[in-house]
C-alpha atoms as a PDB file:
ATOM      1  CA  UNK A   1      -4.351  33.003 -22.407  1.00  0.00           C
ATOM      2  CA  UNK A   2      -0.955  31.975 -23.368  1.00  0.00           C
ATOM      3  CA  UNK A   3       0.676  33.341 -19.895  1.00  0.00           C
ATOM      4  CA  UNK A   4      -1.762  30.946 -18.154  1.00  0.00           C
ATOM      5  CA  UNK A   5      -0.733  28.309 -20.225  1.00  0.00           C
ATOM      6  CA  UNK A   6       3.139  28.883 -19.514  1.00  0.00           C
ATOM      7  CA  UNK A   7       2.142  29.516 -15.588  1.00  0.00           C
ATOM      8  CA  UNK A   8       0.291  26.510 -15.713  1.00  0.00           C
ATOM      9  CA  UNK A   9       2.823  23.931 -17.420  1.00  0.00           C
ATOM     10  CA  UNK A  10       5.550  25.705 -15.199  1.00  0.00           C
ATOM     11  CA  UNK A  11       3.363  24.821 -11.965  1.00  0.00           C
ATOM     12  CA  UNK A  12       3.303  21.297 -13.544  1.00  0.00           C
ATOM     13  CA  UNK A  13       6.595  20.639 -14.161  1.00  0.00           C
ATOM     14  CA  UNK A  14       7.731  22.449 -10.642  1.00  0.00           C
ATOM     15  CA  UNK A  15       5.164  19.368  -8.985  1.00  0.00           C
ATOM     16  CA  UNK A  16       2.897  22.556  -7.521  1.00  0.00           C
ATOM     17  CA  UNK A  17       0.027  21.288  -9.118  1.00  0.00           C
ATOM     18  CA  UNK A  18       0.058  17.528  -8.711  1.00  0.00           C
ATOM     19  CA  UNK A  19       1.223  17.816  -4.867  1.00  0.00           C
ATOM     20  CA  UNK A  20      -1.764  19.967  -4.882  1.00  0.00           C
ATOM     21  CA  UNK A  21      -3.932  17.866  -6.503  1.00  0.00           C
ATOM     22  CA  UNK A  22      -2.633  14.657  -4.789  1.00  0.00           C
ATOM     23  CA  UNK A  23      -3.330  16.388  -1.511  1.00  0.00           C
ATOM     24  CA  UNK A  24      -5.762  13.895   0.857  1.00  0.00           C
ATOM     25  CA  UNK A  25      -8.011  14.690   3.637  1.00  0.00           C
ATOM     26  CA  UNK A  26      -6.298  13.103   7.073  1.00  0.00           C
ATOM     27  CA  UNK A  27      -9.680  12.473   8.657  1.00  0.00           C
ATOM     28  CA  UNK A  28     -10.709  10.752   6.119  1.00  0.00           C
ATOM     29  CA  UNK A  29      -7.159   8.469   6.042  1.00  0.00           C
ATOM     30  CA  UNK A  30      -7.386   8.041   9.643  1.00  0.00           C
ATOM     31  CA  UNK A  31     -11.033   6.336   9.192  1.00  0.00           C
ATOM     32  CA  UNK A  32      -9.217   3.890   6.680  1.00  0.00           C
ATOM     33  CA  UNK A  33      -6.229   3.499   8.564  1.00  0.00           C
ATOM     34  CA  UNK A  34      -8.251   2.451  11.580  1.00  0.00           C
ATOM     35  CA  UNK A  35      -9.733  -0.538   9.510  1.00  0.00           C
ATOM     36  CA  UNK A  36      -6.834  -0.982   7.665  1.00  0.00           C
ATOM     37  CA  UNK A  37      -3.616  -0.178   9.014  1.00  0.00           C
ATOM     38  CA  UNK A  38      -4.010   0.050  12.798  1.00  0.00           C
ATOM     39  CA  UNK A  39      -3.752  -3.469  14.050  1.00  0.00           C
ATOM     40  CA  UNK A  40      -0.238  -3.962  13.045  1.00  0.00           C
ATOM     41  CA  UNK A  41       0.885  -0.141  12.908  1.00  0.00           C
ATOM     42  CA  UNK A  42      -0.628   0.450  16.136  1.00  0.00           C
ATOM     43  CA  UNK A  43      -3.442   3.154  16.888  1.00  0.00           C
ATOM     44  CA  UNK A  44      -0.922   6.105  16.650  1.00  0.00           C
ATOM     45  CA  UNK A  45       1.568   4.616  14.094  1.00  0.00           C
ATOM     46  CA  UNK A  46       3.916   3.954  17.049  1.00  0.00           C
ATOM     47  CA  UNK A  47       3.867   0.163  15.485  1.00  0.00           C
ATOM     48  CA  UNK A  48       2.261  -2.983  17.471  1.00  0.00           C
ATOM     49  CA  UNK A  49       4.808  -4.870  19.357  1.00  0.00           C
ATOM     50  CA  UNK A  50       3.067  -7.558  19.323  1.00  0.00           C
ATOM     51  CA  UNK A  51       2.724  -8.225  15.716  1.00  0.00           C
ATOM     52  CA  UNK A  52       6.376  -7.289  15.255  1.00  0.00           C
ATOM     53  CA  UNK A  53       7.968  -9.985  17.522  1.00  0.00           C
ATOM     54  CA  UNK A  54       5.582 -12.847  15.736  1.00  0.00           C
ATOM     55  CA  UNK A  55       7.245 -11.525  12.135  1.00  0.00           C
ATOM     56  CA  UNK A  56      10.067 -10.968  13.483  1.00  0.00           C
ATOM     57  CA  UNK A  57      10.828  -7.407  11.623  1.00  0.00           C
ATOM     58  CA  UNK A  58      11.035  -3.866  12.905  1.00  0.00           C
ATOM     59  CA  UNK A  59       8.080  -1.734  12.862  1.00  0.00           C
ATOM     60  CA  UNK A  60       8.778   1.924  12.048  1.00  0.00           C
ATOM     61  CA  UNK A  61       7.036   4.920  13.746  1.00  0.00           C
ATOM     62  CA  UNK A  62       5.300   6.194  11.054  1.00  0.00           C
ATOM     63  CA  UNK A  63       5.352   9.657  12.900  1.00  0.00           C
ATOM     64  CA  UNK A  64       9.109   9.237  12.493  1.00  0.00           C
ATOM     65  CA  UNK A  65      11.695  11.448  10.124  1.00  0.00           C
ATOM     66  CA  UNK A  66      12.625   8.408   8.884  1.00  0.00           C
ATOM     67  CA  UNK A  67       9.154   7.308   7.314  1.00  0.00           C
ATOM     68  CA  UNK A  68       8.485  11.163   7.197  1.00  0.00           C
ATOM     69  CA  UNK A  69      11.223  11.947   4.936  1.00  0.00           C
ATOM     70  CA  UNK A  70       9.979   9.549   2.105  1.00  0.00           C
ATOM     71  CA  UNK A  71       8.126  11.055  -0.231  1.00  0.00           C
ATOM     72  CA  UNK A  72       4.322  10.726  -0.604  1.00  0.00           C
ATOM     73  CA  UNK A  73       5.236   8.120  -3.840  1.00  0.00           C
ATOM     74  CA  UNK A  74       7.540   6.145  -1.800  1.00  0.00           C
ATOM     75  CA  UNK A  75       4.821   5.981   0.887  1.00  0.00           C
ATOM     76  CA  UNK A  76       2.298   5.142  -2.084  1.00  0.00           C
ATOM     77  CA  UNK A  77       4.040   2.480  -3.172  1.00  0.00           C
ATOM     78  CA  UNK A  78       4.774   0.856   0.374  1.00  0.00           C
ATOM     79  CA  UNK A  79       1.072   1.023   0.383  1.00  0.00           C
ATOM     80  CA  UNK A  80      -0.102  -1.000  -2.651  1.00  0.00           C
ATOM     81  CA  UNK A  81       2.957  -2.970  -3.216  1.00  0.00           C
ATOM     82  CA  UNK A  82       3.915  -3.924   0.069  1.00  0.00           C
ATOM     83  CA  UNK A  83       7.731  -3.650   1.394  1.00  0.00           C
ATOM     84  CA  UNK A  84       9.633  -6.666   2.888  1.00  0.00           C
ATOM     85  CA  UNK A  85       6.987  -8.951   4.994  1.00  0.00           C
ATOM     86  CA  UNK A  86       4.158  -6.218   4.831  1.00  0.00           C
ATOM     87  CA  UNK A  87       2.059  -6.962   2.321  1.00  0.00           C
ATOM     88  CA  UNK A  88       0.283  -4.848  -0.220  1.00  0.00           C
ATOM     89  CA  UNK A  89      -2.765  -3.474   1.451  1.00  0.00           C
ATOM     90  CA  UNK A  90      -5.981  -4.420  -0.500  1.00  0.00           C
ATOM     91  CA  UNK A  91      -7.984  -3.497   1.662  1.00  0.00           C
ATOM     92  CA  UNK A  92      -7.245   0.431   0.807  1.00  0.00           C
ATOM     93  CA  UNK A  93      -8.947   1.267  -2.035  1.00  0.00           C
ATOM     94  CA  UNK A  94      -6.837   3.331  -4.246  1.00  0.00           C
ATOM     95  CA  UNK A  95      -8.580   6.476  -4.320  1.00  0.00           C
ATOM     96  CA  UNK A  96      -8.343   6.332  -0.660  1.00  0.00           C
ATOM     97  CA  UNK A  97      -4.433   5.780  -0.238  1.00  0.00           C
ATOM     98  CA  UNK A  98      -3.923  10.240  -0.843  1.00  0.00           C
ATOM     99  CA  UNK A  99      -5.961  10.425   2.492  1.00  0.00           C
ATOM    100  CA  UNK A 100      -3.929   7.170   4.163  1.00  0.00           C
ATOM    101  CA  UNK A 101      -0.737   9.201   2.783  1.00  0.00           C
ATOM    102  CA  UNK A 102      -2.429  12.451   4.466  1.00  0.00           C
ATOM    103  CA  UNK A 103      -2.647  11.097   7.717  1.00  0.00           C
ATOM    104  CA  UNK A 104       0.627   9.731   8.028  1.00  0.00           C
ATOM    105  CA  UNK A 105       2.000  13.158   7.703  1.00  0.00           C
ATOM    106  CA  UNK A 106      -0.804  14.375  10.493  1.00  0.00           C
ATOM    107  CA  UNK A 107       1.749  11.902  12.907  1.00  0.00           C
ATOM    108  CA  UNK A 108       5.193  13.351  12.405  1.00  0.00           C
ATOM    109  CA  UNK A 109       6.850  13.912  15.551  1.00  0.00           C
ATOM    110  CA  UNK A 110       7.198  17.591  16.403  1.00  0.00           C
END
């Protein structure tokens, strides 16, 4: 029992565990992104021209290894907080935002 309870806090402390259990379904993200996300991130995360001439900001490809290389907390936060003119998105619920996360890392550029 004990060397499941050291394995375990290890596998905690390491962040094999919580990645694990923060892990979302990308189906499931892409459903919410659609409603959510898609209209100024475009339907592939390529970013909607459109929206970013009227704000007048810079749209990143979210398949990109620049949104790619932040980490799924970075991306959370982006999320429900917002980040320069993008607002936080309410319309995510938060026990949704894992799948969201999810399918943002289904687009990174190969």
């Amino acid at each position: 029992m004990r060397l499941i309870t050291l394995l375990t806090a290890a596998l905690i402390s390491a962040g094999s565990v919580s990645s694990l259990a923060a892990a979302g379904d990308a189906s499931a993200g892409h459903a919410v992104y659609d409603k959510s996300c898609k209209a100024c991130h475009g339907n592939e995360g390529q970013g909607n021209p459109g929206i970013a001439k009227a704000m007048y900001v810079t749209i990143h490809d979210l398949g990109s290894a620049d949104v790619q290389g932040k980490s799924d907390a970075e991306l959370r936060k982006i999320i429900t907080e917002g980040k320069g003119k993008m607002k936080p998105v309410q319309s995510v619920p938060a026990d949704q935002v894992p799948n969201v996360i999810a399918y943002i890392r289904s687009l990174a550029k190969k």
